[in-house]
C-alpha atoms as a PDB file:
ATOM      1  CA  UNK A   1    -169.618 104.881 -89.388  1.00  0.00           C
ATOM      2  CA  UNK A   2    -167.943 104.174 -86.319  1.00  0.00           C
ATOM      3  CA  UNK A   3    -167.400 100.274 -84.738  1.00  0.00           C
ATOM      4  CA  UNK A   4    -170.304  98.908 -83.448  1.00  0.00           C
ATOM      5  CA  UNK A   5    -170.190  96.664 -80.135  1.00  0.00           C
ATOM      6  CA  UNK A   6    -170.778  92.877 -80.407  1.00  0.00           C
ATOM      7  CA  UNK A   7    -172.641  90.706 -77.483  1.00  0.00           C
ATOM      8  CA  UNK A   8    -169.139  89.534 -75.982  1.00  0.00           C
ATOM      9  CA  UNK A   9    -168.016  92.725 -75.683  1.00  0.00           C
ATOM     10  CA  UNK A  10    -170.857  96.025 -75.555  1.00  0.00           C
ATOM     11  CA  UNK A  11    -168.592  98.240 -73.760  1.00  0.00           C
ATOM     12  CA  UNK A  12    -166.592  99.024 -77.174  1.00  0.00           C
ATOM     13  CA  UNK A  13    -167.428 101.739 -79.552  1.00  0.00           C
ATOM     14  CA  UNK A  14    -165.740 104.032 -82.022  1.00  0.00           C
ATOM     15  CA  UNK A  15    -166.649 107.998 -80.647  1.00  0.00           C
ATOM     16  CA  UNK A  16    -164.921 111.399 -79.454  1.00  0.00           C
ATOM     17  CA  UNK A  17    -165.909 113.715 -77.232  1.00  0.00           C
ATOM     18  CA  UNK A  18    -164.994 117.442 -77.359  1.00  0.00           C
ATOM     19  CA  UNK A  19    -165.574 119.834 -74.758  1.00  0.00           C
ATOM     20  CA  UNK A  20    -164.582 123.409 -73.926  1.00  0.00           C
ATOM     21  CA  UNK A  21    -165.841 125.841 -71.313  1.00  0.00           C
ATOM     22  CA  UNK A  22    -165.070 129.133 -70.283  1.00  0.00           C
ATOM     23  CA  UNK A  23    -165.274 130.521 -66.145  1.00  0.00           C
ATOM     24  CA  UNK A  24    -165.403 133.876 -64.958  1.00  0.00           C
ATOM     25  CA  UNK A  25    -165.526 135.012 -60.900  1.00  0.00           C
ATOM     26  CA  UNK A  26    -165.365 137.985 -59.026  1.00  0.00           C
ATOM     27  CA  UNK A  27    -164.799 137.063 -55.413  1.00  0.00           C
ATOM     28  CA  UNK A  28    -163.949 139.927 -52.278  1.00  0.00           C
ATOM     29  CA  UNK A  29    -161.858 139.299 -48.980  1.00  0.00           C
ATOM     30  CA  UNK A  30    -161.551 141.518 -46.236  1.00  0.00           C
ATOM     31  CA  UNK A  31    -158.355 141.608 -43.831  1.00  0.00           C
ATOM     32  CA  UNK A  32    -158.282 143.018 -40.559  1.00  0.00           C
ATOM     33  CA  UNK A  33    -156.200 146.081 -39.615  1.00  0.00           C
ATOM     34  CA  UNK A  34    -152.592 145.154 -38.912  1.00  0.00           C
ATOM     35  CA  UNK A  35    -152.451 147.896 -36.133  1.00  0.00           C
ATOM     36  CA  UNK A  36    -155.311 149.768 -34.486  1.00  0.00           C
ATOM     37  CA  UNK A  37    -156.196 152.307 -36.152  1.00  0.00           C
ATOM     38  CA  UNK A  38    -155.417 151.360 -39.681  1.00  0.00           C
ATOM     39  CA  UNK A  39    -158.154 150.607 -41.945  1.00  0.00           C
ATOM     40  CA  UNK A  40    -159.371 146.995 -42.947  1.00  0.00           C
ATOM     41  CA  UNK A  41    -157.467 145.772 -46.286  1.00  0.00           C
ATOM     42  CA  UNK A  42    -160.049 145.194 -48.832  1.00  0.00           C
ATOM     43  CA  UNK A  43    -158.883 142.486 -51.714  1.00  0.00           C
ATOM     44  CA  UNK A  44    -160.477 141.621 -55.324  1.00  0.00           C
ATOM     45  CA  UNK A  45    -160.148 139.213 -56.843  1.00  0.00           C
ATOM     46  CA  UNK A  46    -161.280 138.187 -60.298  1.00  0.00           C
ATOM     47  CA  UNK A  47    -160.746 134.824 -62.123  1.00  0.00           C
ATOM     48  CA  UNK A  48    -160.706 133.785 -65.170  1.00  0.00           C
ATOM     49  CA  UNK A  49    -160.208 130.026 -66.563  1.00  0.00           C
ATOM     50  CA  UNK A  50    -160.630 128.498 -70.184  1.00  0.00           C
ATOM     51  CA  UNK A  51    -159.768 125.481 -70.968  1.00  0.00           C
ATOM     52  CA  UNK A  52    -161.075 121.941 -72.955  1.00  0.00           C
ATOM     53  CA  UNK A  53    -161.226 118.515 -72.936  1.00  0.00           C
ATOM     54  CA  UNK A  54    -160.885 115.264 -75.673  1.00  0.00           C
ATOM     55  CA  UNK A  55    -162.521 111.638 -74.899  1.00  0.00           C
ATOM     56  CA  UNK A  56    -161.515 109.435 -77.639  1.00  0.00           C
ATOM     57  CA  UNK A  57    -162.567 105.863 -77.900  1.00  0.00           C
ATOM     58  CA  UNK A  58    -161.831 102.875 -80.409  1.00  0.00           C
ATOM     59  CA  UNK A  59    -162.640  99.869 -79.388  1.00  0.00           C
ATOM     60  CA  UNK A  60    -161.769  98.826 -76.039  1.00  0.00           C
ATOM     61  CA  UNK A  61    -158.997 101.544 -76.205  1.00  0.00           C
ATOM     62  CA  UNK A  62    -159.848 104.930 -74.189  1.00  0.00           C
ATOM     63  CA  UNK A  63    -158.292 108.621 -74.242  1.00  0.00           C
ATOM     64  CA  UNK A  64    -159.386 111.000 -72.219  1.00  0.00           C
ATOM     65  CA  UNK A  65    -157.014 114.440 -72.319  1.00  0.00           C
ATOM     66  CA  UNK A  66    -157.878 117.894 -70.843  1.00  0.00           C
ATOM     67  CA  UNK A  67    -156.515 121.283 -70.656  1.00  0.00           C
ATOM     68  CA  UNK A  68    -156.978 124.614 -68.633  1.00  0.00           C
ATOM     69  CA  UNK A  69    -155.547 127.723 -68.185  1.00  0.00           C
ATOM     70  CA  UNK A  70    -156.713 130.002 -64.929  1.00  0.00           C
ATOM     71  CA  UNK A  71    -155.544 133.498 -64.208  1.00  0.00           C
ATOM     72  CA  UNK A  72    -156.406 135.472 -60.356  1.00  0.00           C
ATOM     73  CA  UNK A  73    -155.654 139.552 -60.760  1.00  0.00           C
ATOM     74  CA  UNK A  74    -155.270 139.244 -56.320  1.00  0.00           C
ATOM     75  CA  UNK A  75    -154.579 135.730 -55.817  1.00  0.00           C
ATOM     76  CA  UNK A  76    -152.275 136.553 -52.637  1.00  0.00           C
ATOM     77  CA  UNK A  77    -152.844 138.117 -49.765  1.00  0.00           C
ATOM     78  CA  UNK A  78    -150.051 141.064 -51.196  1.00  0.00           C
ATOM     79  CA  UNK A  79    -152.249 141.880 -54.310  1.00  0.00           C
ATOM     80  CA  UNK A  80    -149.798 140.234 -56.572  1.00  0.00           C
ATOM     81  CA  UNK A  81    -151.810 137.764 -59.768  1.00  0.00           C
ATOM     82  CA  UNK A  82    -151.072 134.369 -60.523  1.00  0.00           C
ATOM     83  CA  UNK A  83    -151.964 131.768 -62.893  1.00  0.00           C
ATOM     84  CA  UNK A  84    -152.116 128.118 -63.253  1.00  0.00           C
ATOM     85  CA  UNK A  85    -152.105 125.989 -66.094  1.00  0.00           C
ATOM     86  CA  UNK A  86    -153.046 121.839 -65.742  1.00  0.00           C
ATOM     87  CA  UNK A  87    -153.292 119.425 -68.167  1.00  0.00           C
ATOM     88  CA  UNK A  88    -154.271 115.665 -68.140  1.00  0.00           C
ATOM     89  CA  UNK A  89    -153.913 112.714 -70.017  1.00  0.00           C
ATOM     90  CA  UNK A  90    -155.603 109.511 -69.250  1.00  0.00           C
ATOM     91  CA  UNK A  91    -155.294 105.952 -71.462  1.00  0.00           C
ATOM     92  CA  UNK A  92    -157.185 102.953 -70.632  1.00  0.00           C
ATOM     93  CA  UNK A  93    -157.922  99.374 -72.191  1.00  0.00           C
ATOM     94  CA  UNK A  94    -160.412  97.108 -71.250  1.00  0.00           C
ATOM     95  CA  UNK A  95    -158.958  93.763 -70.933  1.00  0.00           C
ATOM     96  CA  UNK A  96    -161.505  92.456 -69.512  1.00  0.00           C
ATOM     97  CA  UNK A  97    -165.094  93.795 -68.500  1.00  0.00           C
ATOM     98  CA  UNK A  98    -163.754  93.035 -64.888  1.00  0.00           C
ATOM     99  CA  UNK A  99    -159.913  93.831 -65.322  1.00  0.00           C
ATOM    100  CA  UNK A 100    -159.345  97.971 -66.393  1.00  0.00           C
ATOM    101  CA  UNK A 101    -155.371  99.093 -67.013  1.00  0.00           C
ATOM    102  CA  UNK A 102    -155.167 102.770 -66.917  1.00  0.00           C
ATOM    103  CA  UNK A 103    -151.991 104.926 -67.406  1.00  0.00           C
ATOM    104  CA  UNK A 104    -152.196 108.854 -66.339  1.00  0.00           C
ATOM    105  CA  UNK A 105    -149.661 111.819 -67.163  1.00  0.00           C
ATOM    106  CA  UNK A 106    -150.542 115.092 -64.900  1.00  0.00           C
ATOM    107  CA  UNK A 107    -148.746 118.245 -65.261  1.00  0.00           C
ATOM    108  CA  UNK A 108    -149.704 121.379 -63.335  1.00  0.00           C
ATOM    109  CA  UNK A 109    -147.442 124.668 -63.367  1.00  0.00           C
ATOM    110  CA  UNK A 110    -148.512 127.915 -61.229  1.00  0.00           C
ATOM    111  CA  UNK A 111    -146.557 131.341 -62.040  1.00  0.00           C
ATOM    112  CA  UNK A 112    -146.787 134.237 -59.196  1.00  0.00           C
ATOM    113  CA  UNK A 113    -145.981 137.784 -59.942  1.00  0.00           C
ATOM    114  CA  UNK A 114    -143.893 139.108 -57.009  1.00  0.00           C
ATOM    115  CA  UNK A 115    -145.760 137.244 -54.281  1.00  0.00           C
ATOM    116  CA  UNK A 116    -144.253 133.573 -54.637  1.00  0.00           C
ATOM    117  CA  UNK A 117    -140.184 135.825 -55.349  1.00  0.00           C
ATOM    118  CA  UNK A 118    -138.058 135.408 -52.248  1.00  0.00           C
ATOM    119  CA  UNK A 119    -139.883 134.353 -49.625  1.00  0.00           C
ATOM    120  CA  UNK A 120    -138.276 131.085 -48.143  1.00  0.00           C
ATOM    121  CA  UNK A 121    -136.362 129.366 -50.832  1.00  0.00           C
ATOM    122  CA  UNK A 122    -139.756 129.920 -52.878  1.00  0.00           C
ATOM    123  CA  UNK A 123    -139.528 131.152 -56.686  1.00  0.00           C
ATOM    124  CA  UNK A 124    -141.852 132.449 -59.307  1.00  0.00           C
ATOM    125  CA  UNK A 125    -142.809 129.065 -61.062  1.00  0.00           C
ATOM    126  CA  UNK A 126    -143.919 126.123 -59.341  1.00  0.00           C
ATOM    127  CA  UNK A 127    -144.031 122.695 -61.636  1.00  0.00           C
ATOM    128  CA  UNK A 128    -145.214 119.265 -60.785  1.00  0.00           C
ATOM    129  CA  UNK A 129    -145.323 116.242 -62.838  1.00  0.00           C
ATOM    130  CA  UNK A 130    -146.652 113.082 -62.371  1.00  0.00           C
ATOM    131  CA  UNK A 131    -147.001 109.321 -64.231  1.00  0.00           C
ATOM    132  CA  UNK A 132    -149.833 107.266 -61.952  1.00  0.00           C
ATOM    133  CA  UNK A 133    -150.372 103.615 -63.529  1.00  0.00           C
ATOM    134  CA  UNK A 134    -153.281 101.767 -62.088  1.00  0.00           C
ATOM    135  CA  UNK A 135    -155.845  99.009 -62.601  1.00  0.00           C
ATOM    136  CA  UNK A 136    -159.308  98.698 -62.269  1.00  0.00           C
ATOM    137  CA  UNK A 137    -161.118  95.600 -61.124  1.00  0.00           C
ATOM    138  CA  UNK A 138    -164.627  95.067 -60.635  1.00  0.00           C
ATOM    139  CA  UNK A 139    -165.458  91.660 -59.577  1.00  0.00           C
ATOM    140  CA  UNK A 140    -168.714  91.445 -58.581  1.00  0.00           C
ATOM    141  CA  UNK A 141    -171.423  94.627 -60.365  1.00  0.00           C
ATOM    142  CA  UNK A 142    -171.203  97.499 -58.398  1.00  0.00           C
ATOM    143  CA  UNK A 143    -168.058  96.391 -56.845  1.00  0.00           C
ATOM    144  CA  UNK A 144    -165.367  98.629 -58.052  1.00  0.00           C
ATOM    145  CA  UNK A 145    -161.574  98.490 -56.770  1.00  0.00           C
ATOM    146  CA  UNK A 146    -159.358 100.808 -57.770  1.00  0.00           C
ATOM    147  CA  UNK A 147    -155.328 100.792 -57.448  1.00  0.00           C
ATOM    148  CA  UNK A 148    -153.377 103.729 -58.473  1.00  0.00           C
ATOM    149  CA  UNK A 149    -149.857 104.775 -57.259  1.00  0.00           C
ATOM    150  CA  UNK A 150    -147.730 107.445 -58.947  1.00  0.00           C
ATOM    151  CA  UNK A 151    -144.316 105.805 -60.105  1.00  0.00           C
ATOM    152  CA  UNK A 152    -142.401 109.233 -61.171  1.00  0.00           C
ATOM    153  CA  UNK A 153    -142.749 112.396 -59.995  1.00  0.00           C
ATOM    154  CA  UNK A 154    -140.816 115.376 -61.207  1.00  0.00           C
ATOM    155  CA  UNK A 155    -141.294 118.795 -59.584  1.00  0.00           C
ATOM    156  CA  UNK A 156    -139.188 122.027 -59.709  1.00  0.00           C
ATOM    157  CA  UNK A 157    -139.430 125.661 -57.929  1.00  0.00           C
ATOM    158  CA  UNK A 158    -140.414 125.545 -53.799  1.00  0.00           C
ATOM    159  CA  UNK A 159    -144.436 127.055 -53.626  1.00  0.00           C
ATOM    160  CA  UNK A 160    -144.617 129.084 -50.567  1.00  0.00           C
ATOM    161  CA  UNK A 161    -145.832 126.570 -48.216  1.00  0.00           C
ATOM    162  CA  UNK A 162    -143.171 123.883 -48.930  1.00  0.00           C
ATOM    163  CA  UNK A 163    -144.185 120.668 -50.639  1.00  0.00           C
ATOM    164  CA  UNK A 164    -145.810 119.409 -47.344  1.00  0.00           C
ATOM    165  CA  UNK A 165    -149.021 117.690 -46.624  1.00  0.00           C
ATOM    166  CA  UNK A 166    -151.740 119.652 -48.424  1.00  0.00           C
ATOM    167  CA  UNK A 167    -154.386 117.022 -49.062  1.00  0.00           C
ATOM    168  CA  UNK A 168    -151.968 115.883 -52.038  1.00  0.00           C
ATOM    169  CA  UNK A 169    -149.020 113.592 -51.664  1.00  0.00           C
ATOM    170  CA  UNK A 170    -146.576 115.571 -52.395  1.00  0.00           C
ATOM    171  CA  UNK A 171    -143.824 116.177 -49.335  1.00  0.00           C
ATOM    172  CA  UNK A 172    -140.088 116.909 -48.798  1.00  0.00           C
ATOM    173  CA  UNK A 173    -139.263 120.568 -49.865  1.00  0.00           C
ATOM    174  CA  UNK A 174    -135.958 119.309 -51.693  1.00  0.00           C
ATOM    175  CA  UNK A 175    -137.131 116.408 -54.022  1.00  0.00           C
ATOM    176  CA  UNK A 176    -136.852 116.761 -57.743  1.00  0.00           C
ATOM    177  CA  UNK A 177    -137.572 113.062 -58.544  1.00  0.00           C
ATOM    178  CA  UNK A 178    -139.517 110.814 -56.723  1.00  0.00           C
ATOM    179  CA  UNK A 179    -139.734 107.235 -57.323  1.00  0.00           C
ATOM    180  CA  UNK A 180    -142.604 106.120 -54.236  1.00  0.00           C
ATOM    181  CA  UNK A 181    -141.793 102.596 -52.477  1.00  0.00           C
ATOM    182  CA  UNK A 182    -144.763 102.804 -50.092  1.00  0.00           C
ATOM    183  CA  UNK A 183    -147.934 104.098 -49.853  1.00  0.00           C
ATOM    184  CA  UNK A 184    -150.102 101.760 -52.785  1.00  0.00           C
ATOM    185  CA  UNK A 185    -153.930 103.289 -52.672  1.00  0.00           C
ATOM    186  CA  UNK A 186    -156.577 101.032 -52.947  1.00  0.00           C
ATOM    187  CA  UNK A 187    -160.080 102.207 -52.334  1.00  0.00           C
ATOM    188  CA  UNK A 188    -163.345 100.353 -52.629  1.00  0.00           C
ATOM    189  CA  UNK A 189    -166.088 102.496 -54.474  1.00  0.00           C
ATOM    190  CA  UNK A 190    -169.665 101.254 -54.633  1.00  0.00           C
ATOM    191  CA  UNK A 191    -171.154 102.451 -58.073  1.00  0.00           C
ATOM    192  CA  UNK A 192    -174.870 103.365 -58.111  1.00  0.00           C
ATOM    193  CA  UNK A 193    -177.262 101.539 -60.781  1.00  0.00           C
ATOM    194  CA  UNK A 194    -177.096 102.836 -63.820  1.00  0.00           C
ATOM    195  CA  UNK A 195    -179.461 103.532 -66.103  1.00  0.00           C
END
């Protein structure tokens, strides 16, 4: 059987988690004519996204990993497809019931057929990176402070937009490596009783 938790410390446990699900959409968006006369530009799009996730604990040690792959026939407004595939991984220890350590690797890549080709310095495959170490500390119940800052970020093709402002953090339409100086996170979340 797995490891059962003691008084001084109930959090730990010995368990994984698997999960897997499966997503299917149709979705429909109409244009307006370019010129008068010319008839409204009808666009479907379907969607399709699999993907799965792992939470593994031992102890005081946690893993949580996760995987998906999504595909759009019209994802553009030029017809053209794209997909996207993101993946996670997530490792934590608790130190203390108060005092959390987390490290976090995202990667995310998007592929366009001809949409993303050309257009501005953009290219076909867009990839993104990141390693995020933070803490956790929650010093009083309910009370939880959270501090996580990304401390390398890797990226490669241009997406259409540019790497500006999207409510992410990426920015700068040139960077390949990014090691932040600025800009720590901290935000206060109140946590609901639990059960």
């Amino acid at each position: 059987m797995g490891r059962r938790s003691t008084p001084s410390r109930p959090w730990e446990e010995t368990a994984i988690t698997l999960d897997a699900f499966a997503y299917h959409s149709r979705s429909t968006v109409t244009f307006p004519a370019a010129l008068a006369g010319d008839p409204e530009i009808v666009q479907q799009n379907i969607a399709n996204t699999v993907g799965g996730a792992i939470r593994a604990q031992w102890g005081s040690l946690e893993l949580n990993s996760g995987l998906y792959y999504e595909n759009h026939s019209h994802a553009q407004s030029d017809g053209s497809s794209a997909t996207a595939l993101a993946q996670y991984d997530e490792l934590s220890y608790v130190v203390f019931p108060w005092l959390v350590p987390v490290v976090r690797f995202e990667y995310n890549a998007a592929h366009a057929e001809l949409g993303l080709r050309g257009g501005g310095g953009a290219c076909p495959q867009v990839k993104d990176a990141r390693l995020i170490p933070g803490i956790a500390l929650l010093p009083y119940p309910n009370l939880k402070f959270t501090n996580r800052r990304p401390l390398l970020e890797v990226r490669s093709g241009v997406p259409p937009g540019g790497w500006g402002s999207s409510g992410g953090s990426s920015d700068g339409a040139t960077f390949r490596r990014r090691v932040p100086e600025r800009h720590c996170l901290s935000r206060v979340r109140f946590l609901g009783d639990g059960p």
